[in-house]
Protein backbone atom coordinates (compact mmCIF):
# COMPACT_ATOMS: atom_id res chain seq x y z
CA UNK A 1 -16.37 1.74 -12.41
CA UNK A 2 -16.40 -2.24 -11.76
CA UNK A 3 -13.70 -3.57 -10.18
CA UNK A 4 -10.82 -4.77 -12.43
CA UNK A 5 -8.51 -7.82 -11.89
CA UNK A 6 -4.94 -8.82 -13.44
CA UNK A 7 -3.42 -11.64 -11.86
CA UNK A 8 -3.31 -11.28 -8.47
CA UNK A 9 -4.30 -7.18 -8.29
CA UNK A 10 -7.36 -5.55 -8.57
CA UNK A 11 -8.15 -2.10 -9.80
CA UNK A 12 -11.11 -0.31 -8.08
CA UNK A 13 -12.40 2.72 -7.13
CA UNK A 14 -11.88 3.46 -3.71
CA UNK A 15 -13.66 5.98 -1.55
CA UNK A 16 -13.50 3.94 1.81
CA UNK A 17 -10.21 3.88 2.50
CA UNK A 18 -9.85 7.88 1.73
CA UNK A 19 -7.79 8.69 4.97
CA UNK A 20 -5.26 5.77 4.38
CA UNK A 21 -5.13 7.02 0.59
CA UNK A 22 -4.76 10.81 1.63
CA UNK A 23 -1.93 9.65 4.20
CA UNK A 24 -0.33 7.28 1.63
CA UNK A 25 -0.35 10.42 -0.80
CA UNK A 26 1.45 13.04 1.54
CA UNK A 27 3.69 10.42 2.85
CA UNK A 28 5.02 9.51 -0.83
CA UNK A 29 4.55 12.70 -2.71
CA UNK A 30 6.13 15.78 -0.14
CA UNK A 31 5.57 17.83 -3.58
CA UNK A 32 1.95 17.36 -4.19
CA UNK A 33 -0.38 20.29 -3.19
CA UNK A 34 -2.28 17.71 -1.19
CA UNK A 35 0.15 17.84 1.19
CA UNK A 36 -0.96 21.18 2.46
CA UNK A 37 -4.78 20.65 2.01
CA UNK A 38 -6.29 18.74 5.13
CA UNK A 39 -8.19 15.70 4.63
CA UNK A 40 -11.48 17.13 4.85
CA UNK A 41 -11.04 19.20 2.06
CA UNK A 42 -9.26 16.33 -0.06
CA UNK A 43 -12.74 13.75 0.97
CA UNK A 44 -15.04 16.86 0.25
CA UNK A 45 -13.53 17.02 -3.49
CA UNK A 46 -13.66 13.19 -3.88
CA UNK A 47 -17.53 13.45 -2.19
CA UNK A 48 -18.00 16.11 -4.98
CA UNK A 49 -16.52 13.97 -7.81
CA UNK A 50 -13.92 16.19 -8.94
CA UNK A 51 -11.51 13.86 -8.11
CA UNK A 52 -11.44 10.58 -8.58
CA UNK A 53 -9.66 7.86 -6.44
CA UNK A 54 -8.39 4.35 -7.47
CA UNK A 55 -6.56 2.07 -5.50
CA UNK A 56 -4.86 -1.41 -6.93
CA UNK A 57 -4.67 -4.20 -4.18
CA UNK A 58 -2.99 -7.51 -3.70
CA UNK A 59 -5.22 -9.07 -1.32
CA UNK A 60 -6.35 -6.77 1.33
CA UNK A 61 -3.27 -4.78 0.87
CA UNK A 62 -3.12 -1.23 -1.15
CA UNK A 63 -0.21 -1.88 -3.75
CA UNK A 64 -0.79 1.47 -5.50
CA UNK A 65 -2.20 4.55 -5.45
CA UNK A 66 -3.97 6.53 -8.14
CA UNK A 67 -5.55 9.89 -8.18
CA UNK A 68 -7.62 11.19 -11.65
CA UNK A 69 -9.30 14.62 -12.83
CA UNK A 70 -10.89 14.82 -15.84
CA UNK A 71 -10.84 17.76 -18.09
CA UNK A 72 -14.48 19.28 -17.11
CA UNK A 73 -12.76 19.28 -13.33
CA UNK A 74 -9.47 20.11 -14.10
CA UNK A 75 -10.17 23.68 -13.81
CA UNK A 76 -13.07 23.12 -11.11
CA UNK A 77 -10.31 21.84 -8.91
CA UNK A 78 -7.69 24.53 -9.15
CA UNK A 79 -10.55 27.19 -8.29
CA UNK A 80 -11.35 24.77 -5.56
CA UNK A 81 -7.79 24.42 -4.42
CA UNK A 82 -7.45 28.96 -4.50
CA UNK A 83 -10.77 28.99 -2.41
CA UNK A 84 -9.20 26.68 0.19
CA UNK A 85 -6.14 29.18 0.51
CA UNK A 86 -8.89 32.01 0.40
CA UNK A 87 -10.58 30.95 3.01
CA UNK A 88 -8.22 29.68 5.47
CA UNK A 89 -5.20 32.31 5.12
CA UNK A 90 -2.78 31.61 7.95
CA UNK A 91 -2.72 28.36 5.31
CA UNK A 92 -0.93 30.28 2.93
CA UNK A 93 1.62 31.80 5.34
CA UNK A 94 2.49 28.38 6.52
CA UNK A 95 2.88 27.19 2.74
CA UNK A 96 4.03 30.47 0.74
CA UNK A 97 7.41 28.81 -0.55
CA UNK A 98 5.39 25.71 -1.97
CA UNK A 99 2.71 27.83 -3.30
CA UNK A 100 4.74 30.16 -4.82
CA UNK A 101 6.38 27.38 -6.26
CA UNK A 102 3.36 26.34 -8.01
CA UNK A 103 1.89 29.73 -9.18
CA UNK A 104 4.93 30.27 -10.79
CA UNK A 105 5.40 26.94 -12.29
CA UNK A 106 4.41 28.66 -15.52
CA UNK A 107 1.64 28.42 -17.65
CA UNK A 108 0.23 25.02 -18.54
CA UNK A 109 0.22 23.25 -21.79
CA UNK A 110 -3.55 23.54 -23.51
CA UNK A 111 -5.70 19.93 -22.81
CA UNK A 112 -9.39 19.63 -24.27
CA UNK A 113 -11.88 17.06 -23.17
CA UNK A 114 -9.22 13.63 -25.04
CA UNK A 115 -7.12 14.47 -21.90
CA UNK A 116 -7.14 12.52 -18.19
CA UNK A 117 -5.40 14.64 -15.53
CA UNK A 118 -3.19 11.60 -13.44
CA UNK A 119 -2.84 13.53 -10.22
CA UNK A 120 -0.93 11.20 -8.32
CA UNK A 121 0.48 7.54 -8.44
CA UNK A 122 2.14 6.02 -5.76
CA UNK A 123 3.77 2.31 -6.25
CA UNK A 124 4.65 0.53 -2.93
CA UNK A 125 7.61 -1.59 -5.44
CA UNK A 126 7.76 -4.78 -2.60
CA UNK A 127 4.61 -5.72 -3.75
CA UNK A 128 6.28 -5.97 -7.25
CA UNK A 129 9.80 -7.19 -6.11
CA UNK A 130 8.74 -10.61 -7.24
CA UNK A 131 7.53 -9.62 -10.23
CA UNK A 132 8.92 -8.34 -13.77
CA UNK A 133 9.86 -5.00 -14.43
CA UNK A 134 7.84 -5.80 -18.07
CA UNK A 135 4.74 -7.36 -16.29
CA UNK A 136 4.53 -4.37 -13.68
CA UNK A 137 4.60 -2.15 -16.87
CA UNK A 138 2.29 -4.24 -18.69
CA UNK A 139 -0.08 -4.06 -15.19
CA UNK A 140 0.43 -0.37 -14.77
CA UNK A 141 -0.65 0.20 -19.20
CA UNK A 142 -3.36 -2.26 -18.56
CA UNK A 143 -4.79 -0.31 -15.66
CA UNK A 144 -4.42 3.20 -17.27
CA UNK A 145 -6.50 1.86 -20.28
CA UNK A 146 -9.03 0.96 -18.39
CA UNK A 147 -9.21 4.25 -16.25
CA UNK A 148 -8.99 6.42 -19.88
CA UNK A 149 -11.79 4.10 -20.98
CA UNK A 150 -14.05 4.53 -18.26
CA UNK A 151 -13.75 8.42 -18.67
CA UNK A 152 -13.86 8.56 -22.71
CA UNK A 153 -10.72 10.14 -22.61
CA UNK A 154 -7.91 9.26 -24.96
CA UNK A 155 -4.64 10.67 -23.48
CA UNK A 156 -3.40 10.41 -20.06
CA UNK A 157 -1.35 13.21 -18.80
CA UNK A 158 1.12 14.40 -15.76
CA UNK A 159 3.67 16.74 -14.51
CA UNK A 160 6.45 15.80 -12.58
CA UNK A 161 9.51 17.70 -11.05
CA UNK A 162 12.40 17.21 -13.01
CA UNK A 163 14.56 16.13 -10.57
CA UNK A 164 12.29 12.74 -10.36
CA UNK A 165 14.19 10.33 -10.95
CA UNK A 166 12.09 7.51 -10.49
CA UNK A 167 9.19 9.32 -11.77
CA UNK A 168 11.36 10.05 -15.28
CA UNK A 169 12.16 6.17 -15.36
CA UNK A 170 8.75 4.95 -14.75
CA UNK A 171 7.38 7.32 -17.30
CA UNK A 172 9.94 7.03 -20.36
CA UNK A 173 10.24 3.12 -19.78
CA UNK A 174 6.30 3.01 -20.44
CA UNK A 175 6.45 5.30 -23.62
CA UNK A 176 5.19 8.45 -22.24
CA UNK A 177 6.69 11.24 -24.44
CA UNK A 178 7.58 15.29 -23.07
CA UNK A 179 4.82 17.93 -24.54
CA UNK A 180 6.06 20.69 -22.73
CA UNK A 181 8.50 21.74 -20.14
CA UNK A 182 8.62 24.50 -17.38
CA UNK A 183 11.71 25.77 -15.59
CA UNK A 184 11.41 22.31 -12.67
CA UNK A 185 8.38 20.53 -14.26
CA UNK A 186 7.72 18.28 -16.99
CA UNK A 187 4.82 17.56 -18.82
CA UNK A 188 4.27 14.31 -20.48
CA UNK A 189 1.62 12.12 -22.08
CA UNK A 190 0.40 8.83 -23.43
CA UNK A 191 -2.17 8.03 -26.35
């Protein structure tokens, strides 16, 4: 995907600043699965294409951080993610509340191949601060389009915990609605 600019930030694929992006992800999201991965594993599934990695700058400075699967990898990656536990087990003894957590999360709402997989966004907000609450909305839609576009998909979709506060702003401000719900987790989407 070219490189996309609004104003003063530019969307683009990243896959050189991977460590930075991996850190910036288990910094800001302590509930993502990442977090217990290493970063090998997390650049050999980017190397691989299952995931793909976007960052938005201001400058030379990461603003935001967002991670895609598309439906063909969707389930690629949560085989991936079991063989990692598989094969290093002392993994799973260091992790068993979070993965527990996750394997009994429920089970997920059906997606076909319209659906985009948003793994992760992160939003540094004092790059923003200076900004509109309605233009870093307008930013955010404008980028999502154009990463649905670039993977003919037609609806973007998350989870969240519910206990996300910012997460449940961010989302119901820019008109994503609730398709299903698990005991903590949310599901929600935009056409």
């Amino acid at each position: 995907m070219k490189n996309i600019k609004l104003g003063k930030f530019t969307l683009k694929e990243d896959k050189k600043n991977l460590k930075h992006i991996f850190d910036i992800i288990c910094k800001e999201i302590p509930a993502s699965l990442f977090t217990k991965i290493n970063f090998k594993y997390f650049e050999k599934l980017v190397k691989k294409n299952i995931i793909k990695v976007f960052s938005i700058k201001k400058g030379k400075s990461i603003t935001s951080v967002i991670t895609v699967v598309d439906y063909k990898n969707y389930k690629i990656l949560k085989n991936e993610i079991i063989w990692f536990f598989i094969k290093n087990p002392i993994m799973i003894l260091f992790n068993i509340n979070h993965l527990l957590k996750s394997l009994f999360k429920g089970s997920e709402p059906s997606i076909d191949k319209n659906y985009l997989h948003l793994l992760h966004l992160v939003i540094y907000k004092q790059y923003y601060m200076k900004k509109s609450l309605k233009y870093k909305d307008k930013l955010f839609n404008y980028f999502f389009k154009q990463i649905i576009k670039n993977f003919n998909a037609k609806i973007l979709f998350l989870c969240y915990e519910k206990d996300n506060m910012a997460a449940k702003n961010f989302y119901y401000r820019n008109n994503f609605e609730t398709f299903a719900e698990r005991p903590n987790l949310l599901f929600v989407r935009k056409k």
